[in-house]
N, C-alpha and C. Protein backbone atom coordinates (compact mmCIF):
# COMPACT_ATOMS: atom_id res chain seq x y z
N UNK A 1 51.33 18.51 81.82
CA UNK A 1 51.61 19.67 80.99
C UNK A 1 51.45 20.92 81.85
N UNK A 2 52.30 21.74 81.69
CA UNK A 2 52.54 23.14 82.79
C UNK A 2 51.85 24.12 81.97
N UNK A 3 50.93 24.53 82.26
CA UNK A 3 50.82 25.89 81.79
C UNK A 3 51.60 26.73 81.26
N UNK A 4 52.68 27.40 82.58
CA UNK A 4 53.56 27.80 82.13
C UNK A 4 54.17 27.93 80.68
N UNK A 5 54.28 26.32 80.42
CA UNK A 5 54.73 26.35 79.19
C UNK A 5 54.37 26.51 78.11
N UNK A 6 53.08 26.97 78.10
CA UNK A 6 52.00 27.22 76.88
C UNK A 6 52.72 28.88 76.79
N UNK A 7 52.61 29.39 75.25
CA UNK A 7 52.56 30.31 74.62
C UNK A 7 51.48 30.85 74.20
N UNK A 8 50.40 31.20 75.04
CA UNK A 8 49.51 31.74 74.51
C UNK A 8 49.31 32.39 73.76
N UNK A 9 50.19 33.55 73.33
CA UNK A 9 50.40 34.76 72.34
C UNK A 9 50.67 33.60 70.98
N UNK A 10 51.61 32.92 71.06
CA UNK A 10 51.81 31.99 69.84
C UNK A 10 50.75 31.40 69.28
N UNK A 11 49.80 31.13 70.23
CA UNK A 11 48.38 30.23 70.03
C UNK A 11 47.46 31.31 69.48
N UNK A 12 47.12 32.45 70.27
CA UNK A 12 46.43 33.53 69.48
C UNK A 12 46.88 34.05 68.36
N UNK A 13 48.19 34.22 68.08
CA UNK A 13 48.50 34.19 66.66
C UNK A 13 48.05 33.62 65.68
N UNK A 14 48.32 32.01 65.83
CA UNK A 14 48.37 31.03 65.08
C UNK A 14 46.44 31.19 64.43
N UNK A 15 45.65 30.76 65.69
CA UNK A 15 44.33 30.93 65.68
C UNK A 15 44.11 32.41 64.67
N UNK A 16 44.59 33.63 64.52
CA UNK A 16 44.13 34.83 64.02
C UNK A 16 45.00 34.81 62.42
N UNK A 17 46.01 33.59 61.97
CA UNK A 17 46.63 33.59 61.59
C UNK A 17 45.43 32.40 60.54
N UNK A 18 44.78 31.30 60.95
CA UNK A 18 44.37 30.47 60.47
C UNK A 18 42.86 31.02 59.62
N UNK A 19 42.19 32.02 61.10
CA UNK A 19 41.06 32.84 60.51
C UNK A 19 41.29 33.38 59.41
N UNK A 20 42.30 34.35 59.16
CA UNK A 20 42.39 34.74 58.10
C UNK A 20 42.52 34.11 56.91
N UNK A 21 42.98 32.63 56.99
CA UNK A 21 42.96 31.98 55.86
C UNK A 21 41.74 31.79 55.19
N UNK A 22 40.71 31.63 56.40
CA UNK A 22 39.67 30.69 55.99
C UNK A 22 38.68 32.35 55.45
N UNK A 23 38.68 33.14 56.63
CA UNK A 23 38.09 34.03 55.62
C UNK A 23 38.59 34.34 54.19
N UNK A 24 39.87 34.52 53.72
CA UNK A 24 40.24 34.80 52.95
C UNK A 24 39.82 33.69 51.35
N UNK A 25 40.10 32.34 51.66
CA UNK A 25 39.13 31.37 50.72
C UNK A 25 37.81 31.46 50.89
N UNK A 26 37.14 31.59 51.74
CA UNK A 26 35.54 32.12 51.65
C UNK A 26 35.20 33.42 50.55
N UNK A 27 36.34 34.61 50.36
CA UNK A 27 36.32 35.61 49.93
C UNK A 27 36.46 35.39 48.58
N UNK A 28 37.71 34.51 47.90
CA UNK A 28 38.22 33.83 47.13
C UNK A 28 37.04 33.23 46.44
N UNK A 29 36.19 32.51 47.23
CA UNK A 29 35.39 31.31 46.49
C UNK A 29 34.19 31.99 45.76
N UNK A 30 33.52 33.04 46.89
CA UNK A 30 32.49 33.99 46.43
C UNK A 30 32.48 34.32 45.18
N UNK A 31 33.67 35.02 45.10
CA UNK A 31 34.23 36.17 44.17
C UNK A 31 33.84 35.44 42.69
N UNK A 32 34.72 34.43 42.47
CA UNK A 32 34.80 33.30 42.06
C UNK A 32 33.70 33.03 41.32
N UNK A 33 32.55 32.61 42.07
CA UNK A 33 31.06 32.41 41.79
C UNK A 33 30.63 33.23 41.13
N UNK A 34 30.63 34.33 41.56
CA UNK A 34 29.78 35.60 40.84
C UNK A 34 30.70 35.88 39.56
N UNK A 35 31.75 35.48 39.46
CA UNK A 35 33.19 35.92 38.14
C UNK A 35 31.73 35.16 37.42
N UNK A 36 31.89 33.98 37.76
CA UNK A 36 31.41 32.63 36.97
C UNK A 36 29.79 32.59 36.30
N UNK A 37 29.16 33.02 37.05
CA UNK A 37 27.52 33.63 36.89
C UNK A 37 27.87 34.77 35.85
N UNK A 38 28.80 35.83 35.80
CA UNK A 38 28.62 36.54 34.76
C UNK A 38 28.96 36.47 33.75
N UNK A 39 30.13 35.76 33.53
CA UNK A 39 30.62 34.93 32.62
C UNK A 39 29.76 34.05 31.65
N UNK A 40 29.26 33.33 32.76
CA UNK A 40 27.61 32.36 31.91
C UNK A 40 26.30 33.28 31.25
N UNK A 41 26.23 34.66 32.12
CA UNK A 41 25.15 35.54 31.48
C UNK A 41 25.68 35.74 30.60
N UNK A 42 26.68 36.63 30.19
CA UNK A 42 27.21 37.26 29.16
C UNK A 42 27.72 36.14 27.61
N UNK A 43 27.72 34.87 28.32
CA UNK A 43 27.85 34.11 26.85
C UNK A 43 26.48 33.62 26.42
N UNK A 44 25.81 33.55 27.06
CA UNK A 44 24.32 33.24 27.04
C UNK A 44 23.52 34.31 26.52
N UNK A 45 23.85 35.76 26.64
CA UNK A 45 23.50 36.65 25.92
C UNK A 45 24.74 36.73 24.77
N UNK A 46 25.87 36.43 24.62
CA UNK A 46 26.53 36.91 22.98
C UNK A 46 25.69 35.20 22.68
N UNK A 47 25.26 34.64 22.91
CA UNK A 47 24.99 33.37 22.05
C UNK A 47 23.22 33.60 21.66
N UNK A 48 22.71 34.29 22.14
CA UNK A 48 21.74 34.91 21.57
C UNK A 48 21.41 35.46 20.50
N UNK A 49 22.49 36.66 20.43
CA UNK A 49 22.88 37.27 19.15
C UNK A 49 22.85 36.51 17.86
N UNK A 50 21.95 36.95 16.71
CA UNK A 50 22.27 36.58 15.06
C UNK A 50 23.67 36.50 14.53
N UNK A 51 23.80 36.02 13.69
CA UNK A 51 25.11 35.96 13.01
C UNK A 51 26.34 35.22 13.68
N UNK A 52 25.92 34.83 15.24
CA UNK A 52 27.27 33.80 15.63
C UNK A 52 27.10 32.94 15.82
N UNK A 53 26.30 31.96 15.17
CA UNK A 53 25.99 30.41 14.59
C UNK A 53 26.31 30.26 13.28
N UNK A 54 26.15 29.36 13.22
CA UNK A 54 26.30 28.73 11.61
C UNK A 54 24.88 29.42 11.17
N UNK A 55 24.91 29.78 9.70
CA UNK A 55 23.69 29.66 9.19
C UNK A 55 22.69 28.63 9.51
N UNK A 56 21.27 28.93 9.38
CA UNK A 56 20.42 28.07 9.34
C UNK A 56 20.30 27.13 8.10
N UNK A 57 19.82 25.69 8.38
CA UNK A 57 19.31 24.55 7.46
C UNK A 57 21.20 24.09 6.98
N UNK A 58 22.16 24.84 7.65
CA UNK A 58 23.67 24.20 7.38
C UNK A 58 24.03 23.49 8.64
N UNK A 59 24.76 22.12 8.98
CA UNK A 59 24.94 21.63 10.13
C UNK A 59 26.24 21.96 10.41
């Protein structure tokens, strides 16, 4: 294999091209998480709240 024939610029692309993916689903996934954590607080606090159950001693 020749050197020569390597595209390095193509390769540093590709490589700065792939980073960005992976940062970009790392960013994605975070985000994600924390959507999800507040989501769970906030129904966990409206499910706290009186009046959005069934009455009591009714199943």
């Amino acid at each position: 294999m020749d050197t020569a024939a390597i595209d390095w610029g193509a390769i540093a692309l590709g490589l700065c091209v792939a980073a960005g993916l992976v940062w970009a689903l790392v960013f994605f996934l975070r985000q994600n998480r924390q959507d999800l954590d507040s989501l769970e607080q906030t129904l966990r606090a409206d499910s706290d709240d009186t009046g959005d159950g069934p009455p009591a001693g009714q199943p």
